[in-house]
C-alpha atoms as a PDB file:
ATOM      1  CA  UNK A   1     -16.198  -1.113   8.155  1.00  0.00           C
ATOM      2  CA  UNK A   2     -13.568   1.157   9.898  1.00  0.00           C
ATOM      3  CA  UNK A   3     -12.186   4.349   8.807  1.00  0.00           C
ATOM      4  CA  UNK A   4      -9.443   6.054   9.782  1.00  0.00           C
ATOM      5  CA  UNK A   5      -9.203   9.252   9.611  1.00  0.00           C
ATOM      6  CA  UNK A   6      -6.191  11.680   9.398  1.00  0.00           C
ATOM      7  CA  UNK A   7      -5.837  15.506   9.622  1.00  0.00           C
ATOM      8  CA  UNK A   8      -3.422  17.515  10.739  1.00  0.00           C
ATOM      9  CA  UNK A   9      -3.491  19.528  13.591  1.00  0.00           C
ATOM     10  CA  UNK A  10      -0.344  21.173  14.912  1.00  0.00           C
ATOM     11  CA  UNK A  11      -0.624  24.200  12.095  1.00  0.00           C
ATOM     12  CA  UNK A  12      -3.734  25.059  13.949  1.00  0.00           C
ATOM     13  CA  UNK A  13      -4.796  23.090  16.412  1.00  0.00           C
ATOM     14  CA  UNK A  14      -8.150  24.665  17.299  1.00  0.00           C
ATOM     15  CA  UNK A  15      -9.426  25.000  13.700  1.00  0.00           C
ATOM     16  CA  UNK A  16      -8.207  21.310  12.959  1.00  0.00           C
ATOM     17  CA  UNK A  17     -10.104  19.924  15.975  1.00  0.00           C
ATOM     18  CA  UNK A  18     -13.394  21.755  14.446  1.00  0.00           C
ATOM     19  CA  UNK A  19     -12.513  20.547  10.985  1.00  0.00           C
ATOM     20  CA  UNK A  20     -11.797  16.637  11.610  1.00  0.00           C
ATOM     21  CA  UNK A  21     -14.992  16.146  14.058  1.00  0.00           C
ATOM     22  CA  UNK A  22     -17.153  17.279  10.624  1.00  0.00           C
ATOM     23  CA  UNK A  23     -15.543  14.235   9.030  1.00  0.00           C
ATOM     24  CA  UNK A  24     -15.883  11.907  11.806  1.00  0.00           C
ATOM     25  CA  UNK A  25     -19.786  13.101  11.490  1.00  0.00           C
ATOM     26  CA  UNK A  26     -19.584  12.291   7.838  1.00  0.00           C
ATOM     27  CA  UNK A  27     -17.744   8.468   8.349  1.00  0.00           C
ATOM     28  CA  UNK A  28     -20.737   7.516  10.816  1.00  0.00           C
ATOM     29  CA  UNK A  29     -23.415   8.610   8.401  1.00  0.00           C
ATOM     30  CA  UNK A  30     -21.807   7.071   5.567  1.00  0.00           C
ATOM     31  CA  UNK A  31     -22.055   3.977   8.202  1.00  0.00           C
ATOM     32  CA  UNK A  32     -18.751   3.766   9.009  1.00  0.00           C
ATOM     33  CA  UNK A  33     -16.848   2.899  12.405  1.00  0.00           C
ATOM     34  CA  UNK A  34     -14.278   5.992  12.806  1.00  0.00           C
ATOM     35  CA  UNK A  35     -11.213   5.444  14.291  1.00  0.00           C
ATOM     36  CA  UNK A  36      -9.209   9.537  14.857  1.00  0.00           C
ATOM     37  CA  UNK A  37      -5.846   9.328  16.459  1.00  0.00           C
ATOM     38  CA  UNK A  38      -6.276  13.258  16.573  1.00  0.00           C
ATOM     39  CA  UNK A  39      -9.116  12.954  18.586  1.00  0.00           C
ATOM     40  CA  UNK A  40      -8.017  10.275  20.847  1.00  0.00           C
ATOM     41  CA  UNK A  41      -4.539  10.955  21.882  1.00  0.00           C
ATOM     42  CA  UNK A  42      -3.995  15.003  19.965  1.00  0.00           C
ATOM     43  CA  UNK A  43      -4.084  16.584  23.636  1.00  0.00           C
ATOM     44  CA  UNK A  44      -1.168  14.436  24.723  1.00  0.00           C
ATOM     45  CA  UNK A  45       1.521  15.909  21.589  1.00  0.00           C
ATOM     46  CA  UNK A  46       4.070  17.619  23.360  1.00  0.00           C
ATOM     47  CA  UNK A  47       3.555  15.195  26.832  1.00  0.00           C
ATOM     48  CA  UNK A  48       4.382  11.824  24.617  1.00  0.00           C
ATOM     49  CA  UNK A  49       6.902  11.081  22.526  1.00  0.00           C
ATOM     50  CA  UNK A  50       6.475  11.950  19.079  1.00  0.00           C
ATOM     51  CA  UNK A  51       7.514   8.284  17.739  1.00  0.00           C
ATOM     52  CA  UNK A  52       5.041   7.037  20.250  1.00  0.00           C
ATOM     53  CA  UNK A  53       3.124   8.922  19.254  1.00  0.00           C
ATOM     54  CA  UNK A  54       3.041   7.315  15.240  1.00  0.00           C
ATOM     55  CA  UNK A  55       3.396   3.969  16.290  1.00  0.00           C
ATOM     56  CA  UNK A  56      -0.163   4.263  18.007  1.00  0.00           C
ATOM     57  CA  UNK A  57      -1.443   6.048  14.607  1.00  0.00           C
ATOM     58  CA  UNK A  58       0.070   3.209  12.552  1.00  0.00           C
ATOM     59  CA  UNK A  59      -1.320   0.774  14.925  1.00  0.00           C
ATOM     60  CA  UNK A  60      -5.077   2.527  14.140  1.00  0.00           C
ATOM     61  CA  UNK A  61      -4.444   2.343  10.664  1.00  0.00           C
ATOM     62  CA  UNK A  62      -3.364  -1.243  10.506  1.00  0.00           C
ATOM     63  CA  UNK A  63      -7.035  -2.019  12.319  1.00  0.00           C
ATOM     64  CA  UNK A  64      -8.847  -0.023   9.270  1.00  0.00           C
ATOM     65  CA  UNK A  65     -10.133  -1.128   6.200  1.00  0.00           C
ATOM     66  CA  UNK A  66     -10.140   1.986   4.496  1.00  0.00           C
ATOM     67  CA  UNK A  67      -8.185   5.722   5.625  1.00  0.00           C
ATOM     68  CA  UNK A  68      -9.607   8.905   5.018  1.00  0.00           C
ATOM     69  CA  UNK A  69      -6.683  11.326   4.381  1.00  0.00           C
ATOM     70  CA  UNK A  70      -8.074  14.602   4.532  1.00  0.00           C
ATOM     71  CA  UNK A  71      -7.577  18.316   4.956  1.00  0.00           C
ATOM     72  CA  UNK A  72      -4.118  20.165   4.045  1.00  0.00           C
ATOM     73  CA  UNK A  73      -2.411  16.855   4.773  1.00  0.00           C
ATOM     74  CA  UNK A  74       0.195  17.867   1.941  1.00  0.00           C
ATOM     75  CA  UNK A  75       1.818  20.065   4.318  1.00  0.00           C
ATOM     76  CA  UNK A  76       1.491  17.809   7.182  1.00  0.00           C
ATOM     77  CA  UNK A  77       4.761  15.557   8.309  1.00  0.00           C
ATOM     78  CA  UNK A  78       2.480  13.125  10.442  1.00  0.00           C
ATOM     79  CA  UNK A  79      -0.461  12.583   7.539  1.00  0.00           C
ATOM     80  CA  UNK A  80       2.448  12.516   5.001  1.00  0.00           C
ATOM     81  CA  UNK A  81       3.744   9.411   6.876  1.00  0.00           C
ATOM     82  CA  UNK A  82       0.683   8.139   7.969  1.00  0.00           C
ATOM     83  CA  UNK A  83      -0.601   7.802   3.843  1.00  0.00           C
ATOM     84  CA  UNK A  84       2.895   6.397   3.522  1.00  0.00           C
ATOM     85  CA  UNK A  85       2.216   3.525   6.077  1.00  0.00           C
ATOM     86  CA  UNK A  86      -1.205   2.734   4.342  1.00  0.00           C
ATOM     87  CA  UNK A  87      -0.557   2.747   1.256  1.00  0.00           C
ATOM     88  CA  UNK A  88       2.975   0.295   2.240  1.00  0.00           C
ATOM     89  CA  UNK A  89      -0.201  -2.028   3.567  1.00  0.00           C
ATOM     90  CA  UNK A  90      -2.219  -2.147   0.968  1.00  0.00           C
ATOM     91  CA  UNK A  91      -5.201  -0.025   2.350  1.00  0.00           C
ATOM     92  CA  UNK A  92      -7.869   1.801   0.297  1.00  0.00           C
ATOM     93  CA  UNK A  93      -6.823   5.425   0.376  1.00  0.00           C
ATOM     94  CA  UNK A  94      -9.431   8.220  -0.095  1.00  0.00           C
ATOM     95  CA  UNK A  95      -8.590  12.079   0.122  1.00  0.00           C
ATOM     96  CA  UNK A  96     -11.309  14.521   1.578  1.00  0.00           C
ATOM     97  CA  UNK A  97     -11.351  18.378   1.199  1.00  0.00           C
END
């Protein structure tokens, strides 16, 4: 099974980069395949378009089976949107602290 998982990072990107490697840890001993669109393309915001930027998160979560939504996502535009998306697609939605 794949997870993806979303954080957010521009509030503090250092600390966030720590924080969401501890849950990719977690989804591969809980035997899951993670998939972390702030891991993969987080060092490109600001040199691609933020849009572009979504559209390659939404295509991550369409590829999921379930999506992680963890950390202070409340106050987070991008994993605000990103639960939005899943949730409009059905997927199973857990929240980590």
């Amino acid at each position: 099974m794949v997870v993806y998982i979303a954080h957010p990072y521009r509030n503090n990107p250092r600390e966030n980069l720590k924080r969401v490697k501890k849950y990719v840890k977690e989804a591969i001993t809980q035997g899951y395949i993670p998939i972390c669109a702030l891991l993969e393309i987080g060092h490109l915001l600001g040199q691609i378009d933020e849009a572009e930027a979504m559209d390659i998160c939404y295509a991550y979560i369409e590829l999921a089976n379930v999506i992680w939504i963890c950390g202070d996502w409340e106050n987070s535009e991008g994993c605000r949107a990103e639960l939005e998306y899943a949730l409009d697609l059905g997927k199973v939605i857990e929240f980590k602290r």
